[in-house]
Protein backbone atom coordinates (compact mmCIF):
# COMPACT_ATOMS: atom_id res chain seq x y z
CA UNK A 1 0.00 0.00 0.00
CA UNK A 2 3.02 2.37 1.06
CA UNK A 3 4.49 1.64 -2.33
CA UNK A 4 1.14 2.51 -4.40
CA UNK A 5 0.80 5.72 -2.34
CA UNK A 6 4.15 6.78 -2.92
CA UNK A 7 3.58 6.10 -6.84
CA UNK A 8 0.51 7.84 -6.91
CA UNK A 9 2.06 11.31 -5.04
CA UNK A 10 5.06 10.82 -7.55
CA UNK A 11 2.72 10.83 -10.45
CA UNK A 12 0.91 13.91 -9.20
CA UNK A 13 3.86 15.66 -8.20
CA UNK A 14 5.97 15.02 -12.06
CA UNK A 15 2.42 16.30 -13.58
CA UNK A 16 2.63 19.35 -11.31
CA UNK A 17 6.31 19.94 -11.98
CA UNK A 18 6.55 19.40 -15.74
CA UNK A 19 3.22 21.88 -15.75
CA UNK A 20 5.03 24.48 -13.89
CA UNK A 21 8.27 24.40 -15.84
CA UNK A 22 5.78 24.72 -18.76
CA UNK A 23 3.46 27.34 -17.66
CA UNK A 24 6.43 29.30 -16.31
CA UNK A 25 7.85 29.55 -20.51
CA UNK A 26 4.62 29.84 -22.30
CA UNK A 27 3.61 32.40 -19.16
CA UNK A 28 7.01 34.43 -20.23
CA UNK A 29 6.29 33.84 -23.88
CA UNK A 30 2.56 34.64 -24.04
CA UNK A 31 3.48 38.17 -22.24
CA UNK A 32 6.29 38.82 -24.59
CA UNK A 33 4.20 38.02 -27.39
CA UNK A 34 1.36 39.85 -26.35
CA UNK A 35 4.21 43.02 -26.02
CA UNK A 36 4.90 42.28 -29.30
CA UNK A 37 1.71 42.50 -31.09
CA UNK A 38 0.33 45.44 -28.81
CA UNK A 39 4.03 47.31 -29.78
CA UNK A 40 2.63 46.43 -33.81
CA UNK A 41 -0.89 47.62 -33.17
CA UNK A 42 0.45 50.86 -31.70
CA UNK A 43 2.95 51.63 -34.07
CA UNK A 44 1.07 50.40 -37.81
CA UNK A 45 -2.54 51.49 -38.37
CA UNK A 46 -5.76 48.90 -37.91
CA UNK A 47 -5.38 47.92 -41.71
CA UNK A 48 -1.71 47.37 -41.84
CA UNK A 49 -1.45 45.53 -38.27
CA UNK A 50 -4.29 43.49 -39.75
CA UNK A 51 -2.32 42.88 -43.02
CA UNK A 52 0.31 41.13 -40.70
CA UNK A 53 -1.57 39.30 -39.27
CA UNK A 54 -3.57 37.80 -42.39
CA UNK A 55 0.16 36.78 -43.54
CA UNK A 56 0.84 34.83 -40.49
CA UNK A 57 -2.49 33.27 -40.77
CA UNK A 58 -2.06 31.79 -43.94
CA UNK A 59 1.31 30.89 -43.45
CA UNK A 60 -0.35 28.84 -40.23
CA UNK A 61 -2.86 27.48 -42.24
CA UNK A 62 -0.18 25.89 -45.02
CA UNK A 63 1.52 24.04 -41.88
CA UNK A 64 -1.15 22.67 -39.82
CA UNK A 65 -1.89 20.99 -43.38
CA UNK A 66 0.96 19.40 -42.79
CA UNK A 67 1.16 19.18 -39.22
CA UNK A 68 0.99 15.44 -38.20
CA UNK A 69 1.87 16.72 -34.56
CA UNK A 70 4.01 13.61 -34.27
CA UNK A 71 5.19 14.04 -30.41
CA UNK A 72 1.66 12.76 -29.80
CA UNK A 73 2.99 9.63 -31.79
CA UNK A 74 6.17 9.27 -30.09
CA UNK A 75 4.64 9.52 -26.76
CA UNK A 76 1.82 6.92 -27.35
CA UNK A 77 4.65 4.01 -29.06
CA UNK A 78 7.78 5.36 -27.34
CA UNK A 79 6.71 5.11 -23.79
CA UNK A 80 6.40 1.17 -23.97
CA UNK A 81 8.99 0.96 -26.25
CA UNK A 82 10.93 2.91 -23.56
CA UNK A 83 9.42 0.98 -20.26
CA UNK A 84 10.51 -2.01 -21.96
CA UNK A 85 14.28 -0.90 -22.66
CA UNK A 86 13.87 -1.83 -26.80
CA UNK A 87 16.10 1.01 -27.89
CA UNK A 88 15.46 -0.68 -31.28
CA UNK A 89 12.25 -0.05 -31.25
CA UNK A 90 12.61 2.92 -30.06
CA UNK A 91 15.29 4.21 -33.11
CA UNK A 92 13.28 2.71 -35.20
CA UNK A 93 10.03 4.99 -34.44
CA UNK A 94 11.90 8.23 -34.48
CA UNK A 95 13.46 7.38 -37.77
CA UNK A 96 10.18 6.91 -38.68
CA UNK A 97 8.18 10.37 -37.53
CA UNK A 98 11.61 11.95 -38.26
CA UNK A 99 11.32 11.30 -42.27
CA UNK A 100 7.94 12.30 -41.42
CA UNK A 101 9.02 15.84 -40.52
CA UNK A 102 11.44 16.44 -43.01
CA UNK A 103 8.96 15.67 -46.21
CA UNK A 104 6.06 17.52 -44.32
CA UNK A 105 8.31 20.36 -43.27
CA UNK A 106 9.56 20.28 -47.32
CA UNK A 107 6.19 20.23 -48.63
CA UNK A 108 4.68 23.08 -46.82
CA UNK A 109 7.53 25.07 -47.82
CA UNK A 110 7.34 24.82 -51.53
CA UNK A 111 3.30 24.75 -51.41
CA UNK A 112 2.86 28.13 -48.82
CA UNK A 113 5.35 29.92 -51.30
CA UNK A 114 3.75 28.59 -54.85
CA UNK A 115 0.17 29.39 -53.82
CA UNK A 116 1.04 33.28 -52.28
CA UNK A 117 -0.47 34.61 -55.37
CA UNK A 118 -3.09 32.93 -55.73
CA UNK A 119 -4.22 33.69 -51.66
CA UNK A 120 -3.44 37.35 -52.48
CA UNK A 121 -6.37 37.50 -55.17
CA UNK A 122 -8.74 36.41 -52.50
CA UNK A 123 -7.19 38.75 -50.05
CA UNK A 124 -6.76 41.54 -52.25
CA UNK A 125 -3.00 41.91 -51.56
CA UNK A 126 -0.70 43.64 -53.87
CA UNK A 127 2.93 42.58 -54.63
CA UNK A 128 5.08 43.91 -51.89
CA UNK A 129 2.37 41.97 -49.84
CA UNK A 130 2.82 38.68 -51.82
CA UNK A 131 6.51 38.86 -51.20
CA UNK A 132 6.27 39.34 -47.76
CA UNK A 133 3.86 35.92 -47.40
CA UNK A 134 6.38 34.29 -49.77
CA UNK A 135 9.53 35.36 -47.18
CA UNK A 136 7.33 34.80 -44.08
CA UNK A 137 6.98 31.46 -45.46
CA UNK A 138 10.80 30.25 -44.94
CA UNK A 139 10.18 29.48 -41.27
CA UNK A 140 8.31 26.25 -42.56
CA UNK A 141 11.57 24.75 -43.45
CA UNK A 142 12.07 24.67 -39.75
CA UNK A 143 8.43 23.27 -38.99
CA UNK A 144 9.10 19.58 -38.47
CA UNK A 145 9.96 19.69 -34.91
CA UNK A 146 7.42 17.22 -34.03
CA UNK A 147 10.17 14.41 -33.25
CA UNK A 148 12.63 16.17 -31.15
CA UNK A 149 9.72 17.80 -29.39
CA UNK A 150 8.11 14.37 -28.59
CA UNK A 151 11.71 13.02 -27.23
CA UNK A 152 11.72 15.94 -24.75
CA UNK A 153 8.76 14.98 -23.74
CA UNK A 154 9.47 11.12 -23.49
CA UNK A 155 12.46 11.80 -21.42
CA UNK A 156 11.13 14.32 -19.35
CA UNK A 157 12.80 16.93 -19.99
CA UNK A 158 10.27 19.65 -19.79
CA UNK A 159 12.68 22.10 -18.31
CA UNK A 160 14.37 22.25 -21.78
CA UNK A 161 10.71 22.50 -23.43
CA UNK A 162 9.93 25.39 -21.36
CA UNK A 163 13.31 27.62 -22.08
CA UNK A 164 12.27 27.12 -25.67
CA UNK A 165 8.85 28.22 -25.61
CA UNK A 166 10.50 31.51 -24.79
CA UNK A 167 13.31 31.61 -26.80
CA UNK A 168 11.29 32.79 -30.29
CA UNK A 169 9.12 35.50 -28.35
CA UNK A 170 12.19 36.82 -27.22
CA UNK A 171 13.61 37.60 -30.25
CA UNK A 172 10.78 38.69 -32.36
CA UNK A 173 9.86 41.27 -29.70
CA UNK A 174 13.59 42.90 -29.64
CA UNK A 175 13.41 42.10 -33.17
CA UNK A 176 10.31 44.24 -33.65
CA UNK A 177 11.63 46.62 -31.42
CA UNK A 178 14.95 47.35 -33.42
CA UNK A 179 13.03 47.33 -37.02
CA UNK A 180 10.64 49.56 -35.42
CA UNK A 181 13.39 52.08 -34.40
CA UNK A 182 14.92 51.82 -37.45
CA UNK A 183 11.84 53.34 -39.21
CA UNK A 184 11.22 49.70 -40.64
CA UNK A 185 8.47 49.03 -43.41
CA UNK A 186 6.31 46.03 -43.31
CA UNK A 187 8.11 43.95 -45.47
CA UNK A 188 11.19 44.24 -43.38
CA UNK A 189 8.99 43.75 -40.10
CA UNK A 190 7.45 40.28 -41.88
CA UNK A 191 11.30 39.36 -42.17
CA UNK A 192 12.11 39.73 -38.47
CA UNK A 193 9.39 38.13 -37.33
CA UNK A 194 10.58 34.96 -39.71
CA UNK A 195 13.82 35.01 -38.50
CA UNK A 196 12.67 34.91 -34.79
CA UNK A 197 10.66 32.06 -35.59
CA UNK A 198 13.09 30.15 -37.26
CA UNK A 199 15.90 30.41 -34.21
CA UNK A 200 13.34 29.03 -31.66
CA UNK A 201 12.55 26.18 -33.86
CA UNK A 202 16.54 25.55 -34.33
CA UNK A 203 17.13 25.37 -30.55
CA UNK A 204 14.09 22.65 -30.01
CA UNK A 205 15.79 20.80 -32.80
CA UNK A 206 19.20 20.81 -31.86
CA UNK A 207 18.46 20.30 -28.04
CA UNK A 208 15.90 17.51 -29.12
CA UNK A 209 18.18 15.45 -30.30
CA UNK A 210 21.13 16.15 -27.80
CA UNK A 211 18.71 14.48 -25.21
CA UNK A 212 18.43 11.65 -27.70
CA UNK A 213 21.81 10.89 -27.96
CA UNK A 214 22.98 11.51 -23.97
CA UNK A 215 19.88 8.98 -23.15
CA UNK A 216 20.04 6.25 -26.06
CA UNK A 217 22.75 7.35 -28.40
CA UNK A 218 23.68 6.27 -31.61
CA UNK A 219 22.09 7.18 -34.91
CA UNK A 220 18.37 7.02 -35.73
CA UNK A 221 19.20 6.64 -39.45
CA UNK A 222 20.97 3.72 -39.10
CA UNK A 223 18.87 0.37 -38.48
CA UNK A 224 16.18 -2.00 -39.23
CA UNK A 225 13.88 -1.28 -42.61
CA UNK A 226 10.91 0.99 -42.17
CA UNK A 227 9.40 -1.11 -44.75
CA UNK A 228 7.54 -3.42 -41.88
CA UNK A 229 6.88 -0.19 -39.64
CA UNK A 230 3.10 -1.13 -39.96
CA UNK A 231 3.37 -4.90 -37.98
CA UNK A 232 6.69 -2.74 -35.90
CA UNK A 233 3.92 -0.39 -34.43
CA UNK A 234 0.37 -1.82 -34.96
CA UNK A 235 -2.15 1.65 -34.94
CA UNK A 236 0.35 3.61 -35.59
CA UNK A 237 -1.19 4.57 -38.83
CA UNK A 238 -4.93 5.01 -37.48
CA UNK A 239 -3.28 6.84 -34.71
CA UNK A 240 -1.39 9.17 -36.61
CA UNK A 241 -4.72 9.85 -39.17
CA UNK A 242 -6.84 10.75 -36.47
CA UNK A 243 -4.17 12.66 -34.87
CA UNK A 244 -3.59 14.56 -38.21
CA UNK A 245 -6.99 15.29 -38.41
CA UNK A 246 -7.81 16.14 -34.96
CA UNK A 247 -4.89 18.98 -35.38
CA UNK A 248 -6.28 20.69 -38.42
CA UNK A 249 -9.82 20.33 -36.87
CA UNK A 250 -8.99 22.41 -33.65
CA UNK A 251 -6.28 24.96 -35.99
CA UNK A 252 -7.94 25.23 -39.36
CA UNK A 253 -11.35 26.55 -38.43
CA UNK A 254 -10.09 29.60 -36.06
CA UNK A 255 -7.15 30.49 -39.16
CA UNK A 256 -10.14 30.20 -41.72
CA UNK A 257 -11.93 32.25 -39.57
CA UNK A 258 -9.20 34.81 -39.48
CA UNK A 259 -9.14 35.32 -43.37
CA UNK A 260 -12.83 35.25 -43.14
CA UNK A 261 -12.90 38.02 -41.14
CA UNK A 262 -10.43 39.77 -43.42
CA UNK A 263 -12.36 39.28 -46.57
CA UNK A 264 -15.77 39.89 -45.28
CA UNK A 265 -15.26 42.82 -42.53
CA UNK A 266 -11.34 44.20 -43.95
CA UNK A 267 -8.00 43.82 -42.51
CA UNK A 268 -8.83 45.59 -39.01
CA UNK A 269 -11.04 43.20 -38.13
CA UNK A 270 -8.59 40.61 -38.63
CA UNK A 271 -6.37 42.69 -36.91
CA UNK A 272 -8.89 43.07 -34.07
CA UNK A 273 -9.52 39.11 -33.77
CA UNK A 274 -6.13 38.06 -33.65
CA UNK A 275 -5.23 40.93 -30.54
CA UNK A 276 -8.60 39.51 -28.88
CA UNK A 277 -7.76 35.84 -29.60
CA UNK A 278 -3.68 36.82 -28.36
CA UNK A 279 -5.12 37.43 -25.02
CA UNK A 280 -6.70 34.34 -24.70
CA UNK A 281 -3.87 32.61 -24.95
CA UNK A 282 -3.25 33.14 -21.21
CA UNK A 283 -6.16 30.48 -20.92
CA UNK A 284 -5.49 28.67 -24.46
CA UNK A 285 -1.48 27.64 -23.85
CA UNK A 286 -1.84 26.48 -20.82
CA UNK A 287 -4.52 24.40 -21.44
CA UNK A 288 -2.37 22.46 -24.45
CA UNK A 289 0.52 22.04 -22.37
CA UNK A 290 -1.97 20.60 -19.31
CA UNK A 291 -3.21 17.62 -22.14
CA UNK A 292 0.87 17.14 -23.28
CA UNK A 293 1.93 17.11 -19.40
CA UNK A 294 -1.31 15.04 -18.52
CA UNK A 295 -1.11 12.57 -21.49
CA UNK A 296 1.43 10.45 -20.75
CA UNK A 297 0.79 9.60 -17.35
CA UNK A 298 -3.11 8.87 -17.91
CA UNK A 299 -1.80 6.63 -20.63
CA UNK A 300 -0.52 4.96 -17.59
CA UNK A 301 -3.09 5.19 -15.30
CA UNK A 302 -6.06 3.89 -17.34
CA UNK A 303 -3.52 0.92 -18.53
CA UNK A 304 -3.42 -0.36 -15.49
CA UNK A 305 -6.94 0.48 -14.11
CA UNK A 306 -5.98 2.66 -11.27
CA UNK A 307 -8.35 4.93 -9.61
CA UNK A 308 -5.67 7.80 -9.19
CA UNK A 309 -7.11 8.34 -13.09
CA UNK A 310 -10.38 9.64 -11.95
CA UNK A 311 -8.55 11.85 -9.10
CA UNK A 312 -6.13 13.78 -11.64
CA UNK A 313 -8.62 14.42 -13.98
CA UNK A 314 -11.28 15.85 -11.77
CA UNK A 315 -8.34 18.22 -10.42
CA UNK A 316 -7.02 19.03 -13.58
CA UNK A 317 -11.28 20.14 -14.48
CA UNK A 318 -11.37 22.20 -11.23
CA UNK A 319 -8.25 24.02 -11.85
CA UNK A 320 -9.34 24.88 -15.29
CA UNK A 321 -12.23 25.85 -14.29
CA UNK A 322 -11.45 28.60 -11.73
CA UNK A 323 -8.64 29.77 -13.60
CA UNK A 324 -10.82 31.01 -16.83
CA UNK A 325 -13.46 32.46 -14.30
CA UNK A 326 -10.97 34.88 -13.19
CA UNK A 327 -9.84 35.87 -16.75
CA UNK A 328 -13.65 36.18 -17.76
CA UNK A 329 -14.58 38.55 -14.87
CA UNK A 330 -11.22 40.69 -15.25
CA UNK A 331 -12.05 40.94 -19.15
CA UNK A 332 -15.65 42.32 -18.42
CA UNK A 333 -14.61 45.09 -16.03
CA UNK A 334 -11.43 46.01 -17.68
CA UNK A 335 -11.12 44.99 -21.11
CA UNK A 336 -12.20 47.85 -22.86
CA UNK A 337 -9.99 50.32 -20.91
CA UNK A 338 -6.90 47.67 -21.55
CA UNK A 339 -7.40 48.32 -25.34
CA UNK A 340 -8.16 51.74 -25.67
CA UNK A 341 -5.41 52.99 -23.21
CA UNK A 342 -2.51 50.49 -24.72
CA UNK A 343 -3.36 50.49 -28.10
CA UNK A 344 -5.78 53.37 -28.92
CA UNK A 345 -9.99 54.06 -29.10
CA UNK A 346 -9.54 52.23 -32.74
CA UNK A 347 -8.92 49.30 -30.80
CA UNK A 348 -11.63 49.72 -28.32
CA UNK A 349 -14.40 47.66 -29.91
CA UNK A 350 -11.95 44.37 -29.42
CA UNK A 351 -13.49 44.85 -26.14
CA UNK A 352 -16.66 42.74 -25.82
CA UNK A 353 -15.04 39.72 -28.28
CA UNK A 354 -12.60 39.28 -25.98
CA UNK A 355 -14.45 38.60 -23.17
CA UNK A 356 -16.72 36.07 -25.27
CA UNK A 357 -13.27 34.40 -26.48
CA UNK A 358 -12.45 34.14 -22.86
CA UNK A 359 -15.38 32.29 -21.73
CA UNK A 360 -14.82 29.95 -25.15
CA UNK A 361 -11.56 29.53 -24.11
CA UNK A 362 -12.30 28.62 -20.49
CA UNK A 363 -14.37 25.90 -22.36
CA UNK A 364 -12.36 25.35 -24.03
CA UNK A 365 -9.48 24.57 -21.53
CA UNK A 366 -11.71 22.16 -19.78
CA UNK A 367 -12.79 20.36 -22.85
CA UNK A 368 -8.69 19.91 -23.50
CA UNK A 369 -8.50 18.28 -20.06
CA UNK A 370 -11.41 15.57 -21.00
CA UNK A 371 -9.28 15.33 -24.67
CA UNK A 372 -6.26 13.89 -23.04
CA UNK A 373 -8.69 11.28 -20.69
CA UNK A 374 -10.48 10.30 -24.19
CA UNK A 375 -7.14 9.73 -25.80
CA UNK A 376 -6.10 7.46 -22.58
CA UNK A 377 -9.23 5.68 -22.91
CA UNK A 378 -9.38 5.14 -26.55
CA UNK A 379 -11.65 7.28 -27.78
CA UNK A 380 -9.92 9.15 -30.08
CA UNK A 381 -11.89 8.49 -33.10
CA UNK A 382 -14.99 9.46 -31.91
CA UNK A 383 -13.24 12.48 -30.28
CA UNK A 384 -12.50 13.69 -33.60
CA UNK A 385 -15.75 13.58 -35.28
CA UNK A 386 -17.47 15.52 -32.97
CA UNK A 387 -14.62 18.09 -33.06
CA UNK A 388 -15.31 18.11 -36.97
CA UNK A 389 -19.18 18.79 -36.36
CA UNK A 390 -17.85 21.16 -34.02
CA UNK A 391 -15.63 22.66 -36.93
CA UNK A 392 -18.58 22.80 -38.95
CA UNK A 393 -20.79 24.82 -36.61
CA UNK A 394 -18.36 27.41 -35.75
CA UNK A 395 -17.55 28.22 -39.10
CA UNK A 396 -21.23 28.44 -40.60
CA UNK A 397 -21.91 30.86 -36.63
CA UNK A 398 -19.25 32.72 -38.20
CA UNK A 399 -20.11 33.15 -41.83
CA UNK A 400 -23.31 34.35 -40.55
CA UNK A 401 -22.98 35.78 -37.34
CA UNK A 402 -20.07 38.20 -38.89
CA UNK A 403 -21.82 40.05 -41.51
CA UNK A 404 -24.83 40.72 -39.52
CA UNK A 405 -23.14 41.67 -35.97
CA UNK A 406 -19.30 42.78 -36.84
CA UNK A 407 -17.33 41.42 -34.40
CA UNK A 408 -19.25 40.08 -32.12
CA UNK A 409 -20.38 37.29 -34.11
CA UNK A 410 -16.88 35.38 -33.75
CA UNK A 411 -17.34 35.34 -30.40
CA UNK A 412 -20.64 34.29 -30.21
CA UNK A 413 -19.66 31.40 -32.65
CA UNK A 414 -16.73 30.20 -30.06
CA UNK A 415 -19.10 29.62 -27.52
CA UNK A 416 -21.79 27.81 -29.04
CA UNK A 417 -18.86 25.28 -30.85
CA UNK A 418 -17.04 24.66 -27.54
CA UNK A 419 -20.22 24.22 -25.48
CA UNK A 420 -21.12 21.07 -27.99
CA UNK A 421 -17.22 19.77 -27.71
CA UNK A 422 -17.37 19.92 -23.84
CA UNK A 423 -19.98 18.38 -23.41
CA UNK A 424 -19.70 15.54 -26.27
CA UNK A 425 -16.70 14.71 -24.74
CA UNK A 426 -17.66 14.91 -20.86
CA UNK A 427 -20.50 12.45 -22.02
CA UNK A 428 -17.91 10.05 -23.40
CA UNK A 429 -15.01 10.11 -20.82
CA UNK A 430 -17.59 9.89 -17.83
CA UNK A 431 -19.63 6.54 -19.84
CA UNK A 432 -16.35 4.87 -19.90
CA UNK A 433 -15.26 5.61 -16.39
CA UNK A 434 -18.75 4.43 -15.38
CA UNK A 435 -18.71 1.11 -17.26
CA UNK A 436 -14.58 0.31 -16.52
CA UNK A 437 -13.88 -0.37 -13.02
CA UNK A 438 -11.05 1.38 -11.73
CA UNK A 439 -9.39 -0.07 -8.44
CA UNK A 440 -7.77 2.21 -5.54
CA UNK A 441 -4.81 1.94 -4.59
CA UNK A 442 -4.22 0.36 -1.56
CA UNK A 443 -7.03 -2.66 -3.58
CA UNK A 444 -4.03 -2.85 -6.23
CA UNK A 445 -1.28 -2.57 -3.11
């Protein structure tokens, strides 16, 4: 019983560390990168901040198409793989999402910069603006970062993951800063902004695989054929499909949504959703790194039936909870005099969507929790579609909440499309906790 106690407290106090080491970088980064948009807003007009912003979008949108978030994979196969001590195994899966990377990574590169113009004539951009998507789209070459961030993760090295959620923010915002005081255009603004990008996605790479090779060593490209990677890792495909999917479900719509906004209400508006939706991300980042921190160890738990599974999760759902309520209040009492006295009365009318995107997000951030329990359990599949029906209904909210209430509509759309994914997947995770039983403890002691 001693033994199972202890394991339990160890479990809860790794989640609690790795989430802190976490929180602490993306807390760091989210501030520097709000500085850095509010320093944008204030110093370019609504229609060129939004202009920005529409060429970060679609640069977004080209790599969550090929975004196969593969440190989901190698957390799912690696852990046995590295329970079990099979370092072959083991090489042989990140060989595997590593040629992964490098052809998605490759792809998105050639495809974001080949189909610039043809974006432009939907967004109405000139040429300077076309060249600055086209150079904004170089940091894609550095996108497949899905394997070294998934060996951090196996190994537990979240202190390194949290330095590096930092290390991009930092430099775009003295980046920004410098251009800025340099009298720099927007062209040479897109540049630094690409270039800050690219260095943080160099350091997870090269830091990635340092881990790698002081833990297991030896060289991933070296070994067994991938040709029988199917019977090596049996659901590995599925997995990764659903996965896929389940990435561009949750990124596509709100990007979409973004040039949406920018064709039907004009580039401020865009401008005006993407400073609303930057504040969120105080609620929004910490809720992905709770599922990446979480998802491993209910893996675990629900593997071997233990009743600590239940406990975490309920306390990961109460935390959430209480920490969007306090965003949501904050947002209604303050929000419009945090616009209009940081970045100007233009800004102002940001106001009221940011407190709807806050209570979306707080849904958000509880429905992320539930994700990571339906992924332990196994119900990733189903998880998915109703994300996609989600997907569906927030984007036809939008199309014709938008025209008809500015922007209000967006937010109004959040809410309704992360009520019906909270509680779709409440309903599943608490049916299979009902029908499984889960043993205490000091039963399995």
């Amino acid at each position: 019983m001693d033994s199972q106690s202890t394991e339990k407290q160890s479990l809860l106090d790794r989640a609690a560390r790795n989430f802190g080491r976490l929180l602490r970088g993306r807390g760091v980064a989210a501030v520097l990168e709000l500085l850095t948009v509010a320093i944008l807003a204030r110093a370019l007009s609504p229609a060129e901040f939004g202009q920005i912003v529409l060429i970060q979008t679609y640069v977004l949108i080209v790599r969550g198409l090929f975004n196969f978030k593969l440190f989901e994979a190698v957390i799912r196969f690696g852990v046995p793989a590295l329970e079990a001590h099979d370092d072959v195994s083991l090489r042989r899966l990140l060989r595997l999402t590593l040629f992964i990377d490098l052809a998605a990574s490759a792809l998105a590169t050639v495809v974001a910069v080949l189909a610039a113009p043809l974006v432009a004539i939907f967004l109405d951009w000139d040429s300077s603006l076309v060249l600055a998507a086209m150079l904004y789209s170089s940091v894609l070459v550095t996108a497949g970062i899905g394997t070294p961030k998934g060996i951090l993760r196996l190994f537990d090295r979240f202190d390194v993951l949290g330095i590096q959620l930092m290390v991009s923010p930092v430099l775009r915002l003295g980046g920004v800063i410098l251009a800025l005081s340099l009298d720099a255009n927007l062209l040479w603004l897109v540049v630094v902004l690409a270039l800050g990008t690219l260095a943080g996605n160099f350091y997870l790479i090269a830091r990635g695989w340092q881990v790698f090779q002081d833990r297991v060593g030896g060289s991933v490209l070296r070994g067994p054929s991938l040709k029988a990677w199917q019977q090596a890792f049996p659901g590995l495909r599925a997995f990764l499909t659903i996965v896929y999917l389940q990435t561009n479900v949750d990124m596509l719509p709100k990007h979409v949504s973004t040039l949406l906004a920018g064709s039907l209400l004009g580039p401020a508006a865009a401008g005006m959703l993407r400073l609303a939706r930057e504040a969120t991300k105080i609620l929004s980042k910490p809720g992905a790194l709770l599922q990446q921190v979480l998802f491993p160890d209910l893996v675990r738990l629900w593997g071997r039936g233990a009743d600590s599974f239940r406990m975490i999760l309920l306390r990961a759902l109460l935390i959430s909870g209480l920490f969007g309520v306090v965003f949501i209040v904050a947002s209604i009492f303050g929000g419009r005099l945090l616009f209009s006295s940081a970045l100007g009365p233009d800004y102002a009318e940001a106001a009221p969507l940011l407190t709807l995107l806050l209570l979306s997000a707080t849904l958000e951030l509880a429905g992320i929790v539930l994700r990571a329990a339906g992924y332990a359990i196994g119900h990733a599949g189903e998880i998915l579609r109703l994300h996609l029906l989600s997907a569906v209904i927030y984007l036809a909210s939008f199309t014709f909440l938008a025209p008809r209430m500015g922007l209000i509509g967006p937010g109004i759309a959040a809410c309704v499309a992360a009520t019906v994914t909270l509680v779709g997947i409440g309903w599943m995770v608490a049916k299979s906790i009902r029908e499984t039983p889960l043993e205490s403890d000091e039963a399995r002691g």
